[in-house]
N, C-alpha and C. Protein backbone atom coordinates (compact mmCIF):
# COMPACT_ATOMS: atom_id res chain seq x y z
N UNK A 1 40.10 80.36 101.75
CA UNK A 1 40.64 80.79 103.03
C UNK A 1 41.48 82.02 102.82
N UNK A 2 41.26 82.87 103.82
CA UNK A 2 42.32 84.16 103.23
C UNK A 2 42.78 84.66 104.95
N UNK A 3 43.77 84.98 104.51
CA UNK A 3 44.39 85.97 105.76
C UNK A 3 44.35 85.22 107.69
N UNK A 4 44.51 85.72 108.02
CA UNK A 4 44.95 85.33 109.48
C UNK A 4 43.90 84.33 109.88
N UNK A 5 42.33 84.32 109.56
CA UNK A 5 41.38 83.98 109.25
C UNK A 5 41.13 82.68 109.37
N UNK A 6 42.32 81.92 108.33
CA UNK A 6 41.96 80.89 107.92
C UNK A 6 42.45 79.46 109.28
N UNK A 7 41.79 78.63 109.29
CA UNK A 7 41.83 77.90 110.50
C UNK A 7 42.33 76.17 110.03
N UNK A 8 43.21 75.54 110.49
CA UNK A 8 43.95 74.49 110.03
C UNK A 8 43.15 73.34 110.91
N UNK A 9 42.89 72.55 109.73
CA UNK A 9 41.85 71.63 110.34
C UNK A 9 42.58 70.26 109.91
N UNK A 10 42.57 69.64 111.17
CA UNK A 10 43.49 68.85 111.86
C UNK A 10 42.86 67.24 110.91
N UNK A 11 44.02 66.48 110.39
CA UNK A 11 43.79 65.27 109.47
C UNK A 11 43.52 64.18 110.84
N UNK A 12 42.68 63.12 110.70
CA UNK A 12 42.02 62.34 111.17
C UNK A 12 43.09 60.90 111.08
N UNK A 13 44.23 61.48 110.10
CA UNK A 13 45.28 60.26 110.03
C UNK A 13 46.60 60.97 110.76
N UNK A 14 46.82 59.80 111.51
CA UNK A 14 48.25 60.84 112.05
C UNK A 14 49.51 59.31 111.59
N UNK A 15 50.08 59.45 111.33
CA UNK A 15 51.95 58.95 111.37
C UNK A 15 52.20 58.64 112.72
N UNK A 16 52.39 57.78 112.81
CA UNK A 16 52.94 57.61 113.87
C UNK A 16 54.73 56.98 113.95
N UNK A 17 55.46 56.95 115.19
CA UNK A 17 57.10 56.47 114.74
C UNK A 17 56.94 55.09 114.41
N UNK A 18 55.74 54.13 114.92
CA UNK A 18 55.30 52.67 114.34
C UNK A 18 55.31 52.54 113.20
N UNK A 19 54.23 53.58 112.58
CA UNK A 19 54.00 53.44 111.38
C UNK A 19 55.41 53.75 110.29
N UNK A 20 55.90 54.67 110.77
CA UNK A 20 57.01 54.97 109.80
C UNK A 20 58.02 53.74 110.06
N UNK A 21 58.37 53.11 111.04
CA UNK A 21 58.72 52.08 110.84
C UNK A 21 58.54 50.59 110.10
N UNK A 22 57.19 50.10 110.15
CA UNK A 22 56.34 49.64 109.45
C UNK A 22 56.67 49.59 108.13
N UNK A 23 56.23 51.23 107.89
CA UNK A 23 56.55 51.51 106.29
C UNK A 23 57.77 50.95 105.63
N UNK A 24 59.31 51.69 106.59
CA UNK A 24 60.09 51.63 105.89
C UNK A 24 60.33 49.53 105.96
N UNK A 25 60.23 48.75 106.83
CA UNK A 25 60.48 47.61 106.72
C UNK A 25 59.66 47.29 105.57
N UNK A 26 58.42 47.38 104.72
CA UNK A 26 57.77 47.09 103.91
C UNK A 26 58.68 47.76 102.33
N UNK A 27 59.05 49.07 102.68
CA UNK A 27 60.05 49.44 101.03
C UNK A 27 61.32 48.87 101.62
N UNK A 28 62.00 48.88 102.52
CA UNK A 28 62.86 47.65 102.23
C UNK A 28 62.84 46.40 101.70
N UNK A 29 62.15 45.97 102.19
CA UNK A 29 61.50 44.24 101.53
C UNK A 29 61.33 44.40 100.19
N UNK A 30 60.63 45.57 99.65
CA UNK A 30 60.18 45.73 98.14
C UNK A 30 61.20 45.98 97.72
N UNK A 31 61.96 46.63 97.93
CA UNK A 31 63.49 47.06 97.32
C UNK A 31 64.39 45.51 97.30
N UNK A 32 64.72 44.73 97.88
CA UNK A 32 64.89 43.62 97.71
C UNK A 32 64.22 42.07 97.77
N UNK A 33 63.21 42.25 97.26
CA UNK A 33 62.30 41.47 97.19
C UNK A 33 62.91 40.64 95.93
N UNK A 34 62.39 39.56 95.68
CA UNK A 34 63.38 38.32 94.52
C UNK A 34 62.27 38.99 92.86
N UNK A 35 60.95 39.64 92.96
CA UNK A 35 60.41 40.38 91.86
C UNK A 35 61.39 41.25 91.46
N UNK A 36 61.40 42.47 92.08
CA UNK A 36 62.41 43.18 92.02
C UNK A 36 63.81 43.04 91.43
N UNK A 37 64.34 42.16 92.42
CA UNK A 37 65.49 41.96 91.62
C UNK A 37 65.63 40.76 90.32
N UNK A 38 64.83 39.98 90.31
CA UNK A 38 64.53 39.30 89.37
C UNK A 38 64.74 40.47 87.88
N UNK A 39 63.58 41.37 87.79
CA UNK A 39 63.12 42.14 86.96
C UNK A 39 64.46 42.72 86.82
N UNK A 40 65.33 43.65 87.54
CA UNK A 40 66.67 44.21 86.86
C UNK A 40 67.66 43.30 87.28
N UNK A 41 67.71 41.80 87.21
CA UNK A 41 68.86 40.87 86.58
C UNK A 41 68.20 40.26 85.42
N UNK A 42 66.74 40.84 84.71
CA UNK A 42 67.41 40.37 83.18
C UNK A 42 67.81 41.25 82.18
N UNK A 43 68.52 41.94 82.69
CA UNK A 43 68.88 43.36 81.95
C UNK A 43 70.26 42.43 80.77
N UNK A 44 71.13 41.27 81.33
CA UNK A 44 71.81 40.89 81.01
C UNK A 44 71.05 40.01 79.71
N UNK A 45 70.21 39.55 78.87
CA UNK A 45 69.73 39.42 77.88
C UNK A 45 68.85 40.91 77.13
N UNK A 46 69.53 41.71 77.01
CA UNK A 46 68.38 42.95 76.45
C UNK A 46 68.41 42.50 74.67
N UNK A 47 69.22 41.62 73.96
CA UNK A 47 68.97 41.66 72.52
C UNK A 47 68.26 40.26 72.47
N UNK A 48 67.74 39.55 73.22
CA UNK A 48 67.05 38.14 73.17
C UNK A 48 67.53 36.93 73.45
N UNK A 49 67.25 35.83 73.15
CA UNK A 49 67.83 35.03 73.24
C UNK A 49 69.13 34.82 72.26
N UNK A 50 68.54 34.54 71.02
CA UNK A 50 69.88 34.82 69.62
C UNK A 50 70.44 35.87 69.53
N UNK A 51 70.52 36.62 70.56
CA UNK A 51 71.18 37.79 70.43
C UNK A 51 72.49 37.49 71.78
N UNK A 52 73.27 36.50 71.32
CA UNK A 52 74.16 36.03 72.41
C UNK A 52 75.58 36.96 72.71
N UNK A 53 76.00 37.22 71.31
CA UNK A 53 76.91 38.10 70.84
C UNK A 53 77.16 39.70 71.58
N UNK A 54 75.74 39.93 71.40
CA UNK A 54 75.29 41.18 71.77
C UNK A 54 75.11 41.33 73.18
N UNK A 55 74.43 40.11 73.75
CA UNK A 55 73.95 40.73 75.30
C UNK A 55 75.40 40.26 76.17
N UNK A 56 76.91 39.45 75.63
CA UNK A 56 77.72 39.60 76.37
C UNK A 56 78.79 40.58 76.02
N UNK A 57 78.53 41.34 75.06
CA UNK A 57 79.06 42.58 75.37
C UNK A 57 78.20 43.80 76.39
N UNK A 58 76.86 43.82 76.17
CA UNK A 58 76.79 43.91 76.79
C UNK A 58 76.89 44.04 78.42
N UNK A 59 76.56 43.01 78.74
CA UNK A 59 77.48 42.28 80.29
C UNK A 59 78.54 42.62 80.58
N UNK A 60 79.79 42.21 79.31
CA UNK A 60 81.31 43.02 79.43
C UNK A 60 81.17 44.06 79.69
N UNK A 61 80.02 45.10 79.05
CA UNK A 61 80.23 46.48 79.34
C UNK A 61 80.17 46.93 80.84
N UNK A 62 79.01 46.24 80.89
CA UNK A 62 78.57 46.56 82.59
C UNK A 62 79.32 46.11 83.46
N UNK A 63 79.80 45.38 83.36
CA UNK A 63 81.16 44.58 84.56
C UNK A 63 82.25 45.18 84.44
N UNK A 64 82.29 46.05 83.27
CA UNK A 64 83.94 46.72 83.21
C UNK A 64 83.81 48.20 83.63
N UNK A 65 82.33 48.42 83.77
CA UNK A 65 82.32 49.94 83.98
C UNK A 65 81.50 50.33 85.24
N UNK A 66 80.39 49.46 86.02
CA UNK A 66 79.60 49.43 87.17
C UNK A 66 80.75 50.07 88.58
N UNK A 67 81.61 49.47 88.44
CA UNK A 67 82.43 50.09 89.77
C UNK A 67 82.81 51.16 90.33
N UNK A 68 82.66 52.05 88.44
CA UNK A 68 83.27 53.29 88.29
C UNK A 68 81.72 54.20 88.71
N UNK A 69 82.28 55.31 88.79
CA UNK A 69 81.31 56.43 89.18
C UNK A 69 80.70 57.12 87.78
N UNK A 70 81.46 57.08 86.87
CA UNK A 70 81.70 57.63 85.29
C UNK A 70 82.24 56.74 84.82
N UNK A 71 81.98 56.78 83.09
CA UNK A 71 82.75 56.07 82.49
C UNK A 71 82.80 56.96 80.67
N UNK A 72 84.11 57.03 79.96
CA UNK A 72 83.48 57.44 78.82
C UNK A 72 84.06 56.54 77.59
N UNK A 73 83.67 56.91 76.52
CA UNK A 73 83.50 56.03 75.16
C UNK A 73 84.90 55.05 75.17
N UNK A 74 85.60 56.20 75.21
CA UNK A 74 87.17 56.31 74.65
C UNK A 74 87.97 55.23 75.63
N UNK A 75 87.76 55.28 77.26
CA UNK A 75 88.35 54.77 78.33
C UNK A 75 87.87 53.11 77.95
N UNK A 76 86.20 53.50 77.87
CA UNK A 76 85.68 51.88 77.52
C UNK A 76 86.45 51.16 76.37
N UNK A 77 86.44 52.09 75.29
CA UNK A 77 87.14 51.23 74.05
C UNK A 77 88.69 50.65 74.43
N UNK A 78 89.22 51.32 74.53
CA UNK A 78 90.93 50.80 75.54
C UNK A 78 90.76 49.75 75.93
N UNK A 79 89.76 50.03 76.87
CA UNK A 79 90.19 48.80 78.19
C UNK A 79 89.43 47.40 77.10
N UNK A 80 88.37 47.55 76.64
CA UNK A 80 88.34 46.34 75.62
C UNK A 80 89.28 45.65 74.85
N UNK A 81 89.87 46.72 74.08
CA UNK A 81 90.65 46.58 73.56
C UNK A 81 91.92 45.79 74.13
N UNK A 82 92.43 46.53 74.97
CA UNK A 82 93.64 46.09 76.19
C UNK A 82 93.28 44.17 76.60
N UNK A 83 92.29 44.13 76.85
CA UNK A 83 91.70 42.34 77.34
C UNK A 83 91.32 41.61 76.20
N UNK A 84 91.75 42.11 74.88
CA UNK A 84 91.35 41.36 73.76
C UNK A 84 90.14 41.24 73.47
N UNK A 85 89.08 42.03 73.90
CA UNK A 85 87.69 41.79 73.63
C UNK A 85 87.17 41.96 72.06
N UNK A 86 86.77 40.63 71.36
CA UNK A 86 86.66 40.58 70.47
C UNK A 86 85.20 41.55 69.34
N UNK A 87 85.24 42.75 70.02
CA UNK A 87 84.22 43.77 69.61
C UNK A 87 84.74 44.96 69.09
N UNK A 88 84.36 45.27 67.37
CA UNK A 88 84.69 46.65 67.08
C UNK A 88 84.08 47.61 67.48
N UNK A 89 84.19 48.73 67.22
CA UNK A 89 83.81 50.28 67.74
C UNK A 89 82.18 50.09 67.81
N UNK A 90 82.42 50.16 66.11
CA UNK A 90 80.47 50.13 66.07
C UNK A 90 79.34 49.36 66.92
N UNK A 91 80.22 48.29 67.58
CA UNK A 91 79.42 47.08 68.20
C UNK A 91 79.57 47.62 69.65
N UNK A 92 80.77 48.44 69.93
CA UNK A 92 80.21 48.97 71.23
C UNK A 92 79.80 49.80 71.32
N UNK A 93 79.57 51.01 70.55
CA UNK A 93 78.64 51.95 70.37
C UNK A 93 77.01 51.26 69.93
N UNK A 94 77.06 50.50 69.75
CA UNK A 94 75.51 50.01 69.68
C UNK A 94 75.30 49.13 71.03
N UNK A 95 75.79 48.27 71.50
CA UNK A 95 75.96 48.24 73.29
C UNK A 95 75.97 49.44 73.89
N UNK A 96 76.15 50.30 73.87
CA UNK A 96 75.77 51.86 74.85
C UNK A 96 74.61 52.18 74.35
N UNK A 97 73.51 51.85 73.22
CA UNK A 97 72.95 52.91 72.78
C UNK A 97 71.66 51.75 73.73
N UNK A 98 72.22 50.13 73.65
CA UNK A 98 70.96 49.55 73.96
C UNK A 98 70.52 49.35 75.79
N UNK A 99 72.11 49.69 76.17
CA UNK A 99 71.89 49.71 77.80
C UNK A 99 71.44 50.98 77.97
N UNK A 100 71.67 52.24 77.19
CA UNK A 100 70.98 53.24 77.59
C UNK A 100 69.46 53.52 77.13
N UNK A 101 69.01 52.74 76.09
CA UNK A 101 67.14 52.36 76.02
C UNK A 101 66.90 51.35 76.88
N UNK A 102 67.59 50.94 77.52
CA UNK A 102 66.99 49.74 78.76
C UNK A 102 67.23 50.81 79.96
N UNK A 103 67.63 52.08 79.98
CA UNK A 103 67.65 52.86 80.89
C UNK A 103 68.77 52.26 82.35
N UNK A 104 69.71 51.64 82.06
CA UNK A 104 70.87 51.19 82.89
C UNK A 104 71.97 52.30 82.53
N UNK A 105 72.32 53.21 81.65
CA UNK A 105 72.93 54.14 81.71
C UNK A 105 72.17 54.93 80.96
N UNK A 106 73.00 56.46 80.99
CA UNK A 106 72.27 57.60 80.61
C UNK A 106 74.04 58.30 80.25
N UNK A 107 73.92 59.07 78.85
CA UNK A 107 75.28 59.71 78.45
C UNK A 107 74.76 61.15 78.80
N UNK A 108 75.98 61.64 79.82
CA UNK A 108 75.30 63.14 80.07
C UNK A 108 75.92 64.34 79.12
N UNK A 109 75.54 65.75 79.44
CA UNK A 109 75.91 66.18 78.50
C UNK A 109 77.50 66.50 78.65
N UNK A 110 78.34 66.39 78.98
CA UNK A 110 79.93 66.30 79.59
C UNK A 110 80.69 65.10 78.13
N UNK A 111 79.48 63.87 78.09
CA UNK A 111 79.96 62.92 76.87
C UNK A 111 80.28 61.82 77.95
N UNK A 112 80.21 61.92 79.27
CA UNK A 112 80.44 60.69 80.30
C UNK A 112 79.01 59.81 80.80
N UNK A 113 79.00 58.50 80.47
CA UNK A 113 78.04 57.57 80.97
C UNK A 113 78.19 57.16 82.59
N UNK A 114 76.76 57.62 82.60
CA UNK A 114 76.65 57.27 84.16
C UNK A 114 75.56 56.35 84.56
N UNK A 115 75.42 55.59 85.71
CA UNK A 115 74.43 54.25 85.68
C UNK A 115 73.14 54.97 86.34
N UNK A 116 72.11 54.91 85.36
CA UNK A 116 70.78 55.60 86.38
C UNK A 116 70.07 54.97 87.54
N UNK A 117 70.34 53.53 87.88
CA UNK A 117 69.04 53.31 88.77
C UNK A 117 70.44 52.89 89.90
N UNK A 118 70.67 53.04 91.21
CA UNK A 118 71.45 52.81 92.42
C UNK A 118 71.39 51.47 92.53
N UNK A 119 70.31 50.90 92.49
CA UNK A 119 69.88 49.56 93.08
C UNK A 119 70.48 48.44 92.38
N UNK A 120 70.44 48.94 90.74
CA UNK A 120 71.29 48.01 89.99
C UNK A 120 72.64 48.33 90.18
N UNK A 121 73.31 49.08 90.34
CA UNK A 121 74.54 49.31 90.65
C UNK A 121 75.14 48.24 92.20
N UNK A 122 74.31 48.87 93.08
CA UNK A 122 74.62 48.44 94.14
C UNK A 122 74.14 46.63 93.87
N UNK A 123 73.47 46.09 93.59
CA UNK A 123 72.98 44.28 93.15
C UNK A 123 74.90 44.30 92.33
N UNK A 124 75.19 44.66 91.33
CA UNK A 124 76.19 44.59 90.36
C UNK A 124 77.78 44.43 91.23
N UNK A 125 77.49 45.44 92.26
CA UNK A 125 78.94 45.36 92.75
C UNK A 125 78.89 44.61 93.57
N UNK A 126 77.91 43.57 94.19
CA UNK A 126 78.03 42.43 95.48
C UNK A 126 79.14 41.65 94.54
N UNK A 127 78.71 41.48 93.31
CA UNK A 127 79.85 40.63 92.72
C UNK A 127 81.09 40.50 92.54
N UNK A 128 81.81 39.77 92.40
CA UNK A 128 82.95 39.72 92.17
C UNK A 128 82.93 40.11 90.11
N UNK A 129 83.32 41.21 90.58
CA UNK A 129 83.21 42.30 88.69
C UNK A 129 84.28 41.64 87.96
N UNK A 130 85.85 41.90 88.63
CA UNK A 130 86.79 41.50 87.87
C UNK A 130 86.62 39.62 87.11
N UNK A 131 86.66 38.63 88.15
CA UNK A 131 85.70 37.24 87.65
C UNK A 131 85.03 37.25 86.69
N UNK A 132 83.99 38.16 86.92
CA UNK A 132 82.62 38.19 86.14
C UNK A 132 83.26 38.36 84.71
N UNK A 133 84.09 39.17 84.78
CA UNK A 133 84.72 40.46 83.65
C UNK A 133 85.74 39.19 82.50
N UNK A 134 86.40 38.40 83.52
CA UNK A 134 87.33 37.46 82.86
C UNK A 134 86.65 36.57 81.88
N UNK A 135 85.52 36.13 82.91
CA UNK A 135 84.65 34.98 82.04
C UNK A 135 83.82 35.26 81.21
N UNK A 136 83.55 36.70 81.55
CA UNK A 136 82.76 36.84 79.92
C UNK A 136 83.75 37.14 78.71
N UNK A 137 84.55 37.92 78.82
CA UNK A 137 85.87 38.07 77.76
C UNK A 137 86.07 36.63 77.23
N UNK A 138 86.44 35.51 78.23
CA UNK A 138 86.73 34.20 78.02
C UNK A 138 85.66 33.48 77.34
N UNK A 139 84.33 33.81 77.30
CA UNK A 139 83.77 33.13 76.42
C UNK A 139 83.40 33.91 75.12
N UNK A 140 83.23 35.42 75.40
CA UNK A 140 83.59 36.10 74.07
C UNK A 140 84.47 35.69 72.68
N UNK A 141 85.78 35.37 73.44
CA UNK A 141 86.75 35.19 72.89
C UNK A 141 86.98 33.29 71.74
N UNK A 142 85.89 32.37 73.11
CA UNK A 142 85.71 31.30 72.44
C UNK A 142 85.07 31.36 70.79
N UNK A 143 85.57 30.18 70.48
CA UNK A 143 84.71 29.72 68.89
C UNK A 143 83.59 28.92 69.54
């Protein structure tokens, strides 16, 4: 087609405001559908089953830092630290490295972790974080 010439030939499918309605009630539903969220609430086992140690620091991590907009190494280590969380450096630097290959955070180039997918964020904060936050420390902390 070239120049003034060319003639726009009309699609046989049209959109309608039904349809876009339609639609969006159908990606709503998918967006909270019990698959869906099923699939990113087992983010909270990412080292296995025997990996108990690991996936509630994990958890700690995410409950101590989901609320925030940012979060970085240094602030995280404190505040562990500060609640007695029974995890050295190395163990939470290997908790950041495994929520960020499960793609739940991403370290940008600034050196601040930020949460990539909304949906898990937004599922994370219906909760009561601080609770969440106590009882996992509290069983951390158990023998």
């Amino acid at each position: 087609m070239h120049g003034s010439g060319a003639r726009r030939v009309a699609s046989p499918y049209r959109v309608t405001d039904s349809h876009r309605l339609l639609l969006a009630g159908l990606f709503r539903r998918t967006l909270t559908g019990t698959a869906l969220l099923g699939a990113i609430g087992g983010w909270g086992m990412l080292s296995g089953q025997k990996g108990e140690r690991a996936n509630r620091l994990d958890r700690i991590i995410v409950t101590a830092t989901v609320g925030e907009d940012s979060f970085r190494l240094a602030a995280l280590q404190q505040r562990l630290h500060q609640m007695n969380a029974p995890y050295g450096a190395e163990e939470i630097k290997q908790a950041l490295t495994r929520l960020d290959l499960a793609y739940i955070i991403a370290r940008g180039s600034d050196g601040a972790y930020r949460y990539r997918v909304p949906l898990f964020v937004d599922m994370m904060r219906e909760q009561d974080l601080d609770l969440a936050l106590s009882q996992e420390i509290q069983a951390a902390s158990s023998p």
